[in-house]
C-alpha atoms as a PDB file:
ATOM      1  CA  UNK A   1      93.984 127.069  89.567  1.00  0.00           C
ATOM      2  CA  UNK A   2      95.664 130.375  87.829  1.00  0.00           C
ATOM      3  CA  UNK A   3      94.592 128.877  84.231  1.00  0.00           C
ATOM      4  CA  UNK A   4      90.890 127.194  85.321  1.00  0.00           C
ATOM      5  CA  UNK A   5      89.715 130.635  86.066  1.00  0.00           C
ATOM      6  CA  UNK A   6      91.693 132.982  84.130  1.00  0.00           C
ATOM      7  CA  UNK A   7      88.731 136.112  83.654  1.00  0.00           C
ATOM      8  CA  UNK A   8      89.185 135.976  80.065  1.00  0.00           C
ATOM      9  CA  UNK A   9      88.860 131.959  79.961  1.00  0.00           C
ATOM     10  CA  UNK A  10      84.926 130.368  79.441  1.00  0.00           C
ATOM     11  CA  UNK A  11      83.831 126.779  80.166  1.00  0.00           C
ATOM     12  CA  UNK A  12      83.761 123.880  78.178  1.00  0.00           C
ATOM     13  CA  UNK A  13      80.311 122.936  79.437  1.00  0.00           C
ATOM     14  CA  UNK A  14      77.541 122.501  76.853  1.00  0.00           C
ATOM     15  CA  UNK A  15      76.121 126.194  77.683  1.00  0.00           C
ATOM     16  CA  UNK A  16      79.658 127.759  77.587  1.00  0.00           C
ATOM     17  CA  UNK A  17      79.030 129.395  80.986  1.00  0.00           C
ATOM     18  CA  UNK A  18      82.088 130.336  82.839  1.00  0.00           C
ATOM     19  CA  UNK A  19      83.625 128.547  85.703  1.00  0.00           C
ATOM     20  CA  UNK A  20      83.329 129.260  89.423  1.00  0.00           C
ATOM     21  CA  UNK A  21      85.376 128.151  91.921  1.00  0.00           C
ATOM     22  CA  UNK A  22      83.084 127.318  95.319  1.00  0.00           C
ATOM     23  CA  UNK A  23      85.516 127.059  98.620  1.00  0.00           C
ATOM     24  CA  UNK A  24      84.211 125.255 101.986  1.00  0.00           C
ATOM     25  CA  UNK A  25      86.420 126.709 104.855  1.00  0.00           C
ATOM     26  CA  UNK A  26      86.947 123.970 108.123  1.00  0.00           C
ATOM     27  CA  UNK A  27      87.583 127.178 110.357  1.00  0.00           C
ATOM     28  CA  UNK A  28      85.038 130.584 110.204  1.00  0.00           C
ATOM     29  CA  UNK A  29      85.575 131.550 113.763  1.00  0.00           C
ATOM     30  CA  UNK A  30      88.991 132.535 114.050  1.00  0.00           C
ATOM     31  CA  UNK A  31      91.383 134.683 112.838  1.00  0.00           C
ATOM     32  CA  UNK A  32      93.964 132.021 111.458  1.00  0.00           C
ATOM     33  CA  UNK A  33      95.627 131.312 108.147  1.00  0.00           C
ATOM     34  CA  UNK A  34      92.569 130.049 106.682  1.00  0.00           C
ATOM     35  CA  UNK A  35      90.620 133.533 107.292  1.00  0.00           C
ATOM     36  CA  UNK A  36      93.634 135.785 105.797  1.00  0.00           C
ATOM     37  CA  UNK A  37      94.230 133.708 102.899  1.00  0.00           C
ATOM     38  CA  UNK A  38      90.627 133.474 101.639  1.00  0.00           C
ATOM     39  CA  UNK A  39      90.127 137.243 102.295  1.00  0.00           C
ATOM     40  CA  UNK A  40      93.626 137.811 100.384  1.00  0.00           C
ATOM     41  CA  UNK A  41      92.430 135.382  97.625  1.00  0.00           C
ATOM     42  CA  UNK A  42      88.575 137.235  97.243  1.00  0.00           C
ATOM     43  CA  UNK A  43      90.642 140.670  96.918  1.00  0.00           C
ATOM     44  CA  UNK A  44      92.977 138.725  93.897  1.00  0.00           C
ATOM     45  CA  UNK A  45      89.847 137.852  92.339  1.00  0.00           C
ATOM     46  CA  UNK A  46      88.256 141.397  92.687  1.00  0.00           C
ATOM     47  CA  UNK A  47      91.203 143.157  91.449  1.00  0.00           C
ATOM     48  CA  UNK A  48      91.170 140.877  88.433  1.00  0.00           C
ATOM     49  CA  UNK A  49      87.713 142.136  88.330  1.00  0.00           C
ATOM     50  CA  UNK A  50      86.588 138.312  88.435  1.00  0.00           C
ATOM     51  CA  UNK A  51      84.392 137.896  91.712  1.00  0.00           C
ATOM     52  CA  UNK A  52      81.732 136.705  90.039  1.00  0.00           C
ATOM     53  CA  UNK A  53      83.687 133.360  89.243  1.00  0.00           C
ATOM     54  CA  UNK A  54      84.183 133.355  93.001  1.00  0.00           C
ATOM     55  CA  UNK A  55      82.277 131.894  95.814  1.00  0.00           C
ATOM     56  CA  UNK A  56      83.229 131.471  99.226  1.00  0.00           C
ATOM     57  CA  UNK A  57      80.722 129.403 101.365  1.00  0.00           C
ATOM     58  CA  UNK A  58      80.550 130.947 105.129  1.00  0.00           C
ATOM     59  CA  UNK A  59      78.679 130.070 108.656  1.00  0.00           C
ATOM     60  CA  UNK A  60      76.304 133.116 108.910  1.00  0.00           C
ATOM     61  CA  UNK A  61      76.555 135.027 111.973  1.00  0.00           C
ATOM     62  CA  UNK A  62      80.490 133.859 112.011  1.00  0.00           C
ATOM     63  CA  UNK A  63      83.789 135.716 112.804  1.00  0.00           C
ATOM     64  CA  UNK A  64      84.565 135.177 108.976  1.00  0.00           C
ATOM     65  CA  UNK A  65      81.381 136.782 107.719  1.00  0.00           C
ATOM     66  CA  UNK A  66      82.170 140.445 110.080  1.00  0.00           C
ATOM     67  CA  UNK A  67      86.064 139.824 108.549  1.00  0.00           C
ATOM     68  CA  UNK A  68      84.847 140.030 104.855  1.00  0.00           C
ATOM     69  CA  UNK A  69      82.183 142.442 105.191  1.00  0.00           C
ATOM     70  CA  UNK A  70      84.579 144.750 107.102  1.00  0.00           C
ATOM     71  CA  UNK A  71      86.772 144.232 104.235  1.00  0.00           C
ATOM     72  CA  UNK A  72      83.836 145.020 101.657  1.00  0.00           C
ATOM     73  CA  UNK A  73      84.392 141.691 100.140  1.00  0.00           C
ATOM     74  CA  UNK A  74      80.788 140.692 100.572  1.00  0.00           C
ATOM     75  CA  UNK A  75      80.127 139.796  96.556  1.00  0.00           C
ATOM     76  CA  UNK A  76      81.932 136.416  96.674  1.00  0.00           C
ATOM     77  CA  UNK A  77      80.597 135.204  99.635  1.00  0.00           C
ATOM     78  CA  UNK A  78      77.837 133.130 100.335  1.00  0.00           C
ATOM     79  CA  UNK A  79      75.975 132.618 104.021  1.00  0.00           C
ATOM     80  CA  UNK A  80      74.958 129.231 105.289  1.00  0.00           C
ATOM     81  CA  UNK A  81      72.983 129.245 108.381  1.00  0.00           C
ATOM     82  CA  UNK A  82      73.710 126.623 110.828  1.00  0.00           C
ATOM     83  CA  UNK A  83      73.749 125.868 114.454  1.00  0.00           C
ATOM     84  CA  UNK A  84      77.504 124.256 114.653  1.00  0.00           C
ATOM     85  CA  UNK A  85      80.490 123.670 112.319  1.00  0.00           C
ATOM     86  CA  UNK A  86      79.249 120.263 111.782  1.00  0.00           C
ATOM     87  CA  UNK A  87      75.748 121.287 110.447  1.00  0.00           C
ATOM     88  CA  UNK A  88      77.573 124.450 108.350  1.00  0.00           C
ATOM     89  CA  UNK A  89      79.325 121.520 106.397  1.00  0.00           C
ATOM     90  CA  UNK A  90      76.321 119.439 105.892  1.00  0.00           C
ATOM     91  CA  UNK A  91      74.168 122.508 104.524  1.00  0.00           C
ATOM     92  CA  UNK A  92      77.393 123.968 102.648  1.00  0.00           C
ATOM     93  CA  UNK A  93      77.856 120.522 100.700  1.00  0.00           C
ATOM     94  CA  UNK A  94      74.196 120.219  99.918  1.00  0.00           C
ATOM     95  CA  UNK A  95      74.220 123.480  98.408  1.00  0.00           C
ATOM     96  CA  UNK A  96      77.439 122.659  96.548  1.00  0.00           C
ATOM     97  CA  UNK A  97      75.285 119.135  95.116  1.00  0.00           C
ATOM     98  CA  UNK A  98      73.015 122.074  93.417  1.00  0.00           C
ATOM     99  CA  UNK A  99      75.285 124.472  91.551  1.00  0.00           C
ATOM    100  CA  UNK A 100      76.117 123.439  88.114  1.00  0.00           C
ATOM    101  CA  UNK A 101      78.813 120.462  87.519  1.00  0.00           C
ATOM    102  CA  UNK A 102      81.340 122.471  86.084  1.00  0.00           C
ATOM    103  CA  UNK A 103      81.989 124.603  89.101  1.00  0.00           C
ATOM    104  CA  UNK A 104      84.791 123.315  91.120  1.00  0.00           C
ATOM    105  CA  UNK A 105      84.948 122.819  94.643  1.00  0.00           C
ATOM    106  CA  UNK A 106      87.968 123.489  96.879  1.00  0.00           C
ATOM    107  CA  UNK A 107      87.606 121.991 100.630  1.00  0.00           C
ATOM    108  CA  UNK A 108      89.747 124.013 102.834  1.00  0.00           C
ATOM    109  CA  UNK A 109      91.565 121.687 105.728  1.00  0.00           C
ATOM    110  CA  UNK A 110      88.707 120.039 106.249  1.00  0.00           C
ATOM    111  CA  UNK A 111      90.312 117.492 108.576  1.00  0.00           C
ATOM    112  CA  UNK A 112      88.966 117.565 112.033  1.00  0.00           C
ATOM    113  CA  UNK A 113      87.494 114.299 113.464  1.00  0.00           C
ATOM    114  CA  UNK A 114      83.949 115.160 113.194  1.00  0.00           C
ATOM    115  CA  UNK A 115      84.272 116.378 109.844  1.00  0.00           C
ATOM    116  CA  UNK A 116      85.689 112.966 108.188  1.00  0.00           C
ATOM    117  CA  UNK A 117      82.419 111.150 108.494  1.00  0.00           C
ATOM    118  CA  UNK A 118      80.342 113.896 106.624  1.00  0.00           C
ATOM    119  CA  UNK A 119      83.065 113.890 103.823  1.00  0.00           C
ATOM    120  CA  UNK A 120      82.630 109.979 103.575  1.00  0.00           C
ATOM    121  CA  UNK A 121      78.700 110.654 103.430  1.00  0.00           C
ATOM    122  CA  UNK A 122      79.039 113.083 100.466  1.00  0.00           C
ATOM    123  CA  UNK A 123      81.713 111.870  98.720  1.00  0.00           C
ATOM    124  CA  UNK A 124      79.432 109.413  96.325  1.00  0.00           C
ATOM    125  CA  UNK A 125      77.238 112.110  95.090  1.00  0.00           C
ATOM    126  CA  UNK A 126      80.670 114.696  94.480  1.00  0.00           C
ATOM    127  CA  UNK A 127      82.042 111.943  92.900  1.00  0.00           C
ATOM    128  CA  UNK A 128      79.356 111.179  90.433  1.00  0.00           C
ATOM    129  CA  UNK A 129      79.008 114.574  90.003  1.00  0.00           C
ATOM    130  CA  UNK A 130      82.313 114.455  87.590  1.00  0.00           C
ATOM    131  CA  UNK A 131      82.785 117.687  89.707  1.00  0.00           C
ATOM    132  CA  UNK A 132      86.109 118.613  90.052  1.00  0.00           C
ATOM    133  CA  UNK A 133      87.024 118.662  93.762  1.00  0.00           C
ATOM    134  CA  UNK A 134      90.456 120.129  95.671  1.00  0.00           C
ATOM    135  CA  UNK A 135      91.721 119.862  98.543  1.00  0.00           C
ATOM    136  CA  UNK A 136      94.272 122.873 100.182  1.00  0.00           C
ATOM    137  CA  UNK A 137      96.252 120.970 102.997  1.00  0.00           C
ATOM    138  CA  UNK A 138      97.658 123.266 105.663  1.00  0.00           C
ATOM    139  CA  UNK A 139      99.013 121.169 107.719  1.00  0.00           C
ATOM    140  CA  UNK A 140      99.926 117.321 107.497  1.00  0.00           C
ATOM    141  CA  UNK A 141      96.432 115.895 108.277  1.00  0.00           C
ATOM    142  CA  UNK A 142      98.373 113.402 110.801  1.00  0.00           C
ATOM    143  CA  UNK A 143      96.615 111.324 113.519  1.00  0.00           C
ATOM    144  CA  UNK A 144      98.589 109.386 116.141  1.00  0.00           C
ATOM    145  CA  UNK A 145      95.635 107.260 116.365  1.00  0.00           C
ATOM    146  CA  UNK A 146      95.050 104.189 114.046  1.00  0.00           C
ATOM    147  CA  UNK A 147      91.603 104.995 113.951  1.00  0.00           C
ATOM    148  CA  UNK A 148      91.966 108.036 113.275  1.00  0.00           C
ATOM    149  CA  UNK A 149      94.500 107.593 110.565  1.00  0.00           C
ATOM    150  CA  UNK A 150      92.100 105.304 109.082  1.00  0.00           C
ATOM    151  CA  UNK A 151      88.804 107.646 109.456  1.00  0.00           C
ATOM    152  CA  UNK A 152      91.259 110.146 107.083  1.00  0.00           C
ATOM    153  CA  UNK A 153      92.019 107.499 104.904  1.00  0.00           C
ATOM    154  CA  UNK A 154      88.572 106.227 103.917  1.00  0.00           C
ATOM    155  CA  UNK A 155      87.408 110.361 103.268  1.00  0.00           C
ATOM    156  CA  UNK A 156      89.939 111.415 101.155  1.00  0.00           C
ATOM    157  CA  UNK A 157      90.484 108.072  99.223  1.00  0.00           C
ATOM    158  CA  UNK A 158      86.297 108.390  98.790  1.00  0.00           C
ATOM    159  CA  UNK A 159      87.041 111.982  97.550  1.00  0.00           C
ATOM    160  CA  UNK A 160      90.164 111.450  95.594  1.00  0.00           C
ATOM    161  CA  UNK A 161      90.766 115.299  95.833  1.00  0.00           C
ATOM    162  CA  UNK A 162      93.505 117.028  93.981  1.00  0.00           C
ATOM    163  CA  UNK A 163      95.960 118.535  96.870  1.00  0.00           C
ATOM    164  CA  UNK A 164      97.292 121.553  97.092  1.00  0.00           C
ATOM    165  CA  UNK A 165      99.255 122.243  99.842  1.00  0.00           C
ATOM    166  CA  UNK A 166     100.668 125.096 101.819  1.00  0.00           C
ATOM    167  CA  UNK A 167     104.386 123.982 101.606  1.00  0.00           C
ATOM    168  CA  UNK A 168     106.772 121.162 100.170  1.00  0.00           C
ATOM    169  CA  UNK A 169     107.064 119.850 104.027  1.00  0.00           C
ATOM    170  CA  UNK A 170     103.132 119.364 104.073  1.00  0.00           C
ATOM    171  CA  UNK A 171     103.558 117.618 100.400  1.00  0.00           C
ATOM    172  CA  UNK A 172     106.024 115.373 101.130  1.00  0.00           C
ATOM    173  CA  UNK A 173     103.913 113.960 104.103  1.00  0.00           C
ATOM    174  CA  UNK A 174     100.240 113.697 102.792  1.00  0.00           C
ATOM    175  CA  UNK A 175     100.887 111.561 100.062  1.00  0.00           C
ATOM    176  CA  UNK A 176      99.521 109.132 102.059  1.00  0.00           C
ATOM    177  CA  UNK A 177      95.773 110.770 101.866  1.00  0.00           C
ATOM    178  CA  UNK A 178      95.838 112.291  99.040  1.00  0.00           C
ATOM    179  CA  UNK A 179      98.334 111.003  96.603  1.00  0.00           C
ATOM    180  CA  UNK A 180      97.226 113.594  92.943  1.00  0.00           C
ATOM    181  CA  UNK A 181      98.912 116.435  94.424  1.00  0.00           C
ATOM    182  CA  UNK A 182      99.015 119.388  92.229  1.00  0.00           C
ATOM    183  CA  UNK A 183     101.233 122.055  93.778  1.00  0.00           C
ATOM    184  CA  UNK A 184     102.043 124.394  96.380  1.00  0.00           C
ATOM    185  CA  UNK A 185     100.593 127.338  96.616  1.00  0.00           C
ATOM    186  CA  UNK A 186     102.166 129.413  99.665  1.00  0.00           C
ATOM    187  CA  UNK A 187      99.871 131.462 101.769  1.00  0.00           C
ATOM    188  CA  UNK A 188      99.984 135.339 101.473  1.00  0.00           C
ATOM    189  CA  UNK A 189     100.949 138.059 103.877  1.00  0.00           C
ATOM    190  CA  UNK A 190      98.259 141.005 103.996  1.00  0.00           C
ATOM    191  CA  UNK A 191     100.897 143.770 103.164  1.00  0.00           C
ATOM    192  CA  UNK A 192      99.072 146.716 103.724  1.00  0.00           C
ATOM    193  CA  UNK A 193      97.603 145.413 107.348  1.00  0.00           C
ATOM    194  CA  UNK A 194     100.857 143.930 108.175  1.00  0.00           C
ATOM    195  CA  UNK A 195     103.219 146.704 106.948  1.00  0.00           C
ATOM    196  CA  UNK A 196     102.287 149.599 107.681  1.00  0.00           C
ATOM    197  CA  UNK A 197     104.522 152.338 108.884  1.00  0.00           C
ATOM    198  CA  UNK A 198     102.823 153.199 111.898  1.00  0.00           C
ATOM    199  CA  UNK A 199     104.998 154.740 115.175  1.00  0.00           C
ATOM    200  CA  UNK A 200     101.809 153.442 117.391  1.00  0.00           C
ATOM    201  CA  UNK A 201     102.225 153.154 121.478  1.00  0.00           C
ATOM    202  CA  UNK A 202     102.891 149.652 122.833  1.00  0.00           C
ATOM    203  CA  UNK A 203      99.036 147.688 123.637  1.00  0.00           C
ATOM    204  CA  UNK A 204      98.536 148.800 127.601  1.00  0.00           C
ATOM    205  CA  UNK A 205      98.804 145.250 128.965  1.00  0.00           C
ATOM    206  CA  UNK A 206     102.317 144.918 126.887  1.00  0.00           C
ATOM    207  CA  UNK A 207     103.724 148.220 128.320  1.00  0.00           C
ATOM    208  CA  UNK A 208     104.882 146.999 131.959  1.00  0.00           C
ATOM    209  CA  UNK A 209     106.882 144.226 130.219  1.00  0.00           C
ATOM    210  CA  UNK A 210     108.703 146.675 127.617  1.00  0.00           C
ATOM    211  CA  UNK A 211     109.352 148.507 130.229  1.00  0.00           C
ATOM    212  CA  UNK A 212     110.770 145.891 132.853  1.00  0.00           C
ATOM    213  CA  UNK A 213     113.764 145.763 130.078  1.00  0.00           C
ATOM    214  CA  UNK A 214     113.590 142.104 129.233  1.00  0.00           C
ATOM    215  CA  UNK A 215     113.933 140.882 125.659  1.00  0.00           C
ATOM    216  CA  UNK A 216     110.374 139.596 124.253  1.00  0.00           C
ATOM    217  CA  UNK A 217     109.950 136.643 122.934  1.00  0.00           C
ATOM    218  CA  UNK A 218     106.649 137.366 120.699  1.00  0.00           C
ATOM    219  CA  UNK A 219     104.680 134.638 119.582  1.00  0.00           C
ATOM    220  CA  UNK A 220     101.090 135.314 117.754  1.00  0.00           C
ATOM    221  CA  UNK A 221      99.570 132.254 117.962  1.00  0.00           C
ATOM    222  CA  UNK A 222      95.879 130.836 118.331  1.00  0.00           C
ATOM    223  CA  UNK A 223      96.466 128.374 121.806  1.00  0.00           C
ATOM    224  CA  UNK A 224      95.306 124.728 121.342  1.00  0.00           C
ATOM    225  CA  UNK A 225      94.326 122.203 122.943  1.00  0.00           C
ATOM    226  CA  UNK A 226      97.764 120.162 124.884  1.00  0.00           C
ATOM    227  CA  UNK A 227      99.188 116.989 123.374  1.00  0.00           C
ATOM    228  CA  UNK A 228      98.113 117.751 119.824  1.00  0.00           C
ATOM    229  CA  UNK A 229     100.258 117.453 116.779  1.00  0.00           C
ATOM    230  CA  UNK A 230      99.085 120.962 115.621  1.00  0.00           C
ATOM    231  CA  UNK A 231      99.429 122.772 119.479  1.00  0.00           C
ATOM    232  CA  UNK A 232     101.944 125.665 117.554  1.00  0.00           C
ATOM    233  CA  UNK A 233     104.653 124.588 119.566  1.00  0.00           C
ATOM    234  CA  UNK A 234     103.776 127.004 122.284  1.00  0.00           C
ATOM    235  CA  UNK A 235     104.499 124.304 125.012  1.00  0.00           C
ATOM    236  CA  UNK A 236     108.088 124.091 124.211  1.00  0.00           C
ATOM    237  CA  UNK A 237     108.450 128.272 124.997  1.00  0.00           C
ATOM    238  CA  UNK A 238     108.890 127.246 128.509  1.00  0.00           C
ATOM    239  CA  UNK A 239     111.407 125.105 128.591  1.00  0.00           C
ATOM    240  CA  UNK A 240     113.494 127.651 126.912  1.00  0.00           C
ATOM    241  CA  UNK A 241     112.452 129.912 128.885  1.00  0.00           C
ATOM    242  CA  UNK A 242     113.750 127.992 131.827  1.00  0.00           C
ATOM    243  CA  UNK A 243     116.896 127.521 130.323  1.00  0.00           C
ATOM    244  CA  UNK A 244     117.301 131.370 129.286  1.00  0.00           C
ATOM    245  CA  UNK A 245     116.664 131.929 132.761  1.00  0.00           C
ATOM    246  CA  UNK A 246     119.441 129.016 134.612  1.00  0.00           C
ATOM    247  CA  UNK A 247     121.872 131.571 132.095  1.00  0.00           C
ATOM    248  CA  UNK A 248     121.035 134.202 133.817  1.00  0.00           C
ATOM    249  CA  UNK A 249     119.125 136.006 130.962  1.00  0.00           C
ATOM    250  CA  UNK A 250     116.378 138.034 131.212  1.00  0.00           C
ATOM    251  CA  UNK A 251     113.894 137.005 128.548  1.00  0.00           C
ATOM    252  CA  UNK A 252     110.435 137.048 128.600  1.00  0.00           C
ATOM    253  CA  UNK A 253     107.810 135.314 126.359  1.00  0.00           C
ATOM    254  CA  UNK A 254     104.389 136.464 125.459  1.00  0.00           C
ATOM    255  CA  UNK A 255     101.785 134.712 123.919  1.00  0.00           C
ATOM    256  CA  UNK A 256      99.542 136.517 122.000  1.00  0.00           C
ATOM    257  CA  UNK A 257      96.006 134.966 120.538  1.00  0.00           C
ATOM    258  CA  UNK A 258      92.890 133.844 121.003  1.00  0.00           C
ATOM    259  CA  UNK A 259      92.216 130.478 123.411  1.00  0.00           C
ATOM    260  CA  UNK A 260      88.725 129.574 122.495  1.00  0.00           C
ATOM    261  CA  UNK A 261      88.335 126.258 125.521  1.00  0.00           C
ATOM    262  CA  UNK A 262      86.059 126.571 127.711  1.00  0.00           C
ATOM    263  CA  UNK A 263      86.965 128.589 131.076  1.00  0.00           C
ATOM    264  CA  UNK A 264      90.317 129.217 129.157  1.00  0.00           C
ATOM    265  CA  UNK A 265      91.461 125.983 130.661  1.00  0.00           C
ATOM    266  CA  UNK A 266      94.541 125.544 127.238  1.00  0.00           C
ATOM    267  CA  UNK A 267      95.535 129.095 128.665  1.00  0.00           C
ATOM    268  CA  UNK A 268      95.580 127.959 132.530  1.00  0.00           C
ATOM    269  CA  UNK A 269      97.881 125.115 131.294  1.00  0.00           C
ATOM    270  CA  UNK A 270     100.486 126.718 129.602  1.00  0.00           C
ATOM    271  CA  UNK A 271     100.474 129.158 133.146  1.00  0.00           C
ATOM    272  CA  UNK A 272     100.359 126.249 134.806  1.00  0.00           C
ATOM    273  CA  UNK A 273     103.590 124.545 133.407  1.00  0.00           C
ATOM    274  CA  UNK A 274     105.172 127.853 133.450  1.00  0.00           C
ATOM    275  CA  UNK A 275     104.690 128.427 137.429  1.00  0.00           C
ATOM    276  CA  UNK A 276     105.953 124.473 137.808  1.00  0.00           C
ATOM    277  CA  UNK A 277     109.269 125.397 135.585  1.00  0.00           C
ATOM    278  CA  UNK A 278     109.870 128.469 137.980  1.00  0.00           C
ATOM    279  CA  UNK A 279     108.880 131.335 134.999  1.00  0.00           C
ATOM    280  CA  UNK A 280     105.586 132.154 135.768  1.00  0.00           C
ATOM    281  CA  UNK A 281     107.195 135.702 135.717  1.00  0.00           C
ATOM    282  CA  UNK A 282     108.399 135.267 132.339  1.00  0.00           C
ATOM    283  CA  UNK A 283     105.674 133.953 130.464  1.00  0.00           C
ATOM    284  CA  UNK A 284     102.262 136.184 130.010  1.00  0.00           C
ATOM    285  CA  UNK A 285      99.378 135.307 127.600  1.00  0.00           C
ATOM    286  CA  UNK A 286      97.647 138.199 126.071  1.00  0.00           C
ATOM    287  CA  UNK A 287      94.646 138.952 124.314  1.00  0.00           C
ATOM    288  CA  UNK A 288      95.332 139.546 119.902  1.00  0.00           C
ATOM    289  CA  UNK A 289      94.913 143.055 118.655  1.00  0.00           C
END
């Protein structure tokens, strides 16, 4: 991707007009890897002074539009209005069908259920197109479910995207979906939001625990839904909390993201499982900040 849109580099198309790379997000309301790394990417681009050969297609009205505006990255983004995720990829693929050939597109985890049948729709018309199309895998794409497994398998054989994906673990598994992988590109830290030398209080709601003396287990971490391959582990926290506690050591874990069910009911579990494993003491779910 470094050498397709190098600034200095033009396109071989007939009217010698320079390449842009157009990127479809799965996830625009919530702060997750997805929304750092784009923002981190559109800031590469801008220092390079190259944000015109940037475009980054995002639901209007979404957490991801306030993240980039905030961030005065607004030149290499472009708003598609829709009622629902499903309908944002529908309208952002139509408007991909009428930008010139030569601009690339790069699907970003696109691999929930619902999304797999609009990728099957499309993928004539991208493929036709002689567009080049990419893929960035975060995660291994897995379904337990044969069906499932199989809904993946038609979309991204119709796509035949070149992968890129976010580790060598998530490359050595995916093969099976998308075979033309072309490298790993790991995901960036935001250093200056992430490192700054700041000797801030403790967040009110974290205080009490600090100051109870136990040792925090800290876990940033978006809560999903139970059972699923992806659920961030945060399920197995109690358990060792359980056994931290039968050692007579005073550990507590805290949980901090967003939990976006409705009536919190992924949040109730985890509290749930902790009160049955006797650590409903030692386990608190806060808000991100």
């Amino acid at each position: 991707m470094t050498t397709l849109l190098s600034p200095n580099q033009t396109s071989n198309s007939e009217n010698n007009i320079r390449k842009k790379l157009i990127i479809i997000p799965a996830y625009c309301n919530s702060l997750g890897g997805t929304t750092v790394s784009l923002l981190m990417l559109a800031i590469g681009f801008s220092r390079l002074q190259a944000s015109e050969q940037l475009c980054i297609l995002i639901h209007k009205g979404s957490f991801m539009e306030k993240y980039f505006k905030d961030a005065n990255q607004e030149s290499c983004i472009e708003l598609i209005e829709a009622n629902n995720s499903n309908e944002f990829l529908k309208s952002a693929l139509k408007w991909v069908n009428k930008q010139p050939k030569h601009y690339p597109l790069l699907l970003d985890n696109l691999v929930w259920r619902s999304y797999l049948p609009i990728l099957t729709l499309f993928a004539p018309s991208l493929r036709l197109s002689r567009r080049q199309i990419y893929h960035f895998c975060h995660d291994l794409a897995l379904s337990h479910n044969k069906f499932g497994y199989l809904a993946r398998k038609v979309a991204f054989t119709s796509l035949a995207p070149g992968a890129i994906c976010n580790s060598q673990f998530t490359a050595s598994h995916i093969r099976s979906l998308m075979p033309d992988i072309r490298g790993i590109l790991y995901q960036p830290v935001d250093l200056e939001k992430f490192n700054q030398n700041v000797n801030s209080a403790a967040p009110d709601n974290l205080k009490p625990i600090i100051d109870s003396g136990a040792r925090i287990m800290l876990t940033p971490s978006r809560i999903n839904k139970p059972g699923i391959i992806n659920d961030k582990n945060l399920r197995s926290l109690i358990p060792v909390l359980a056994h931290l506690k039968e050692m007579g050591e005073n550990y507590h874990g805290v949980v901090m993201g967003e939990d976006q069910s409705p009536e919190n009911i992924y949040s109730r579990d985890l509290l749930e499982s902790a009160a049955n494993a006797g650590v409903a003491d030692r386990f608190t779910i806060l808000p991100p900040v």
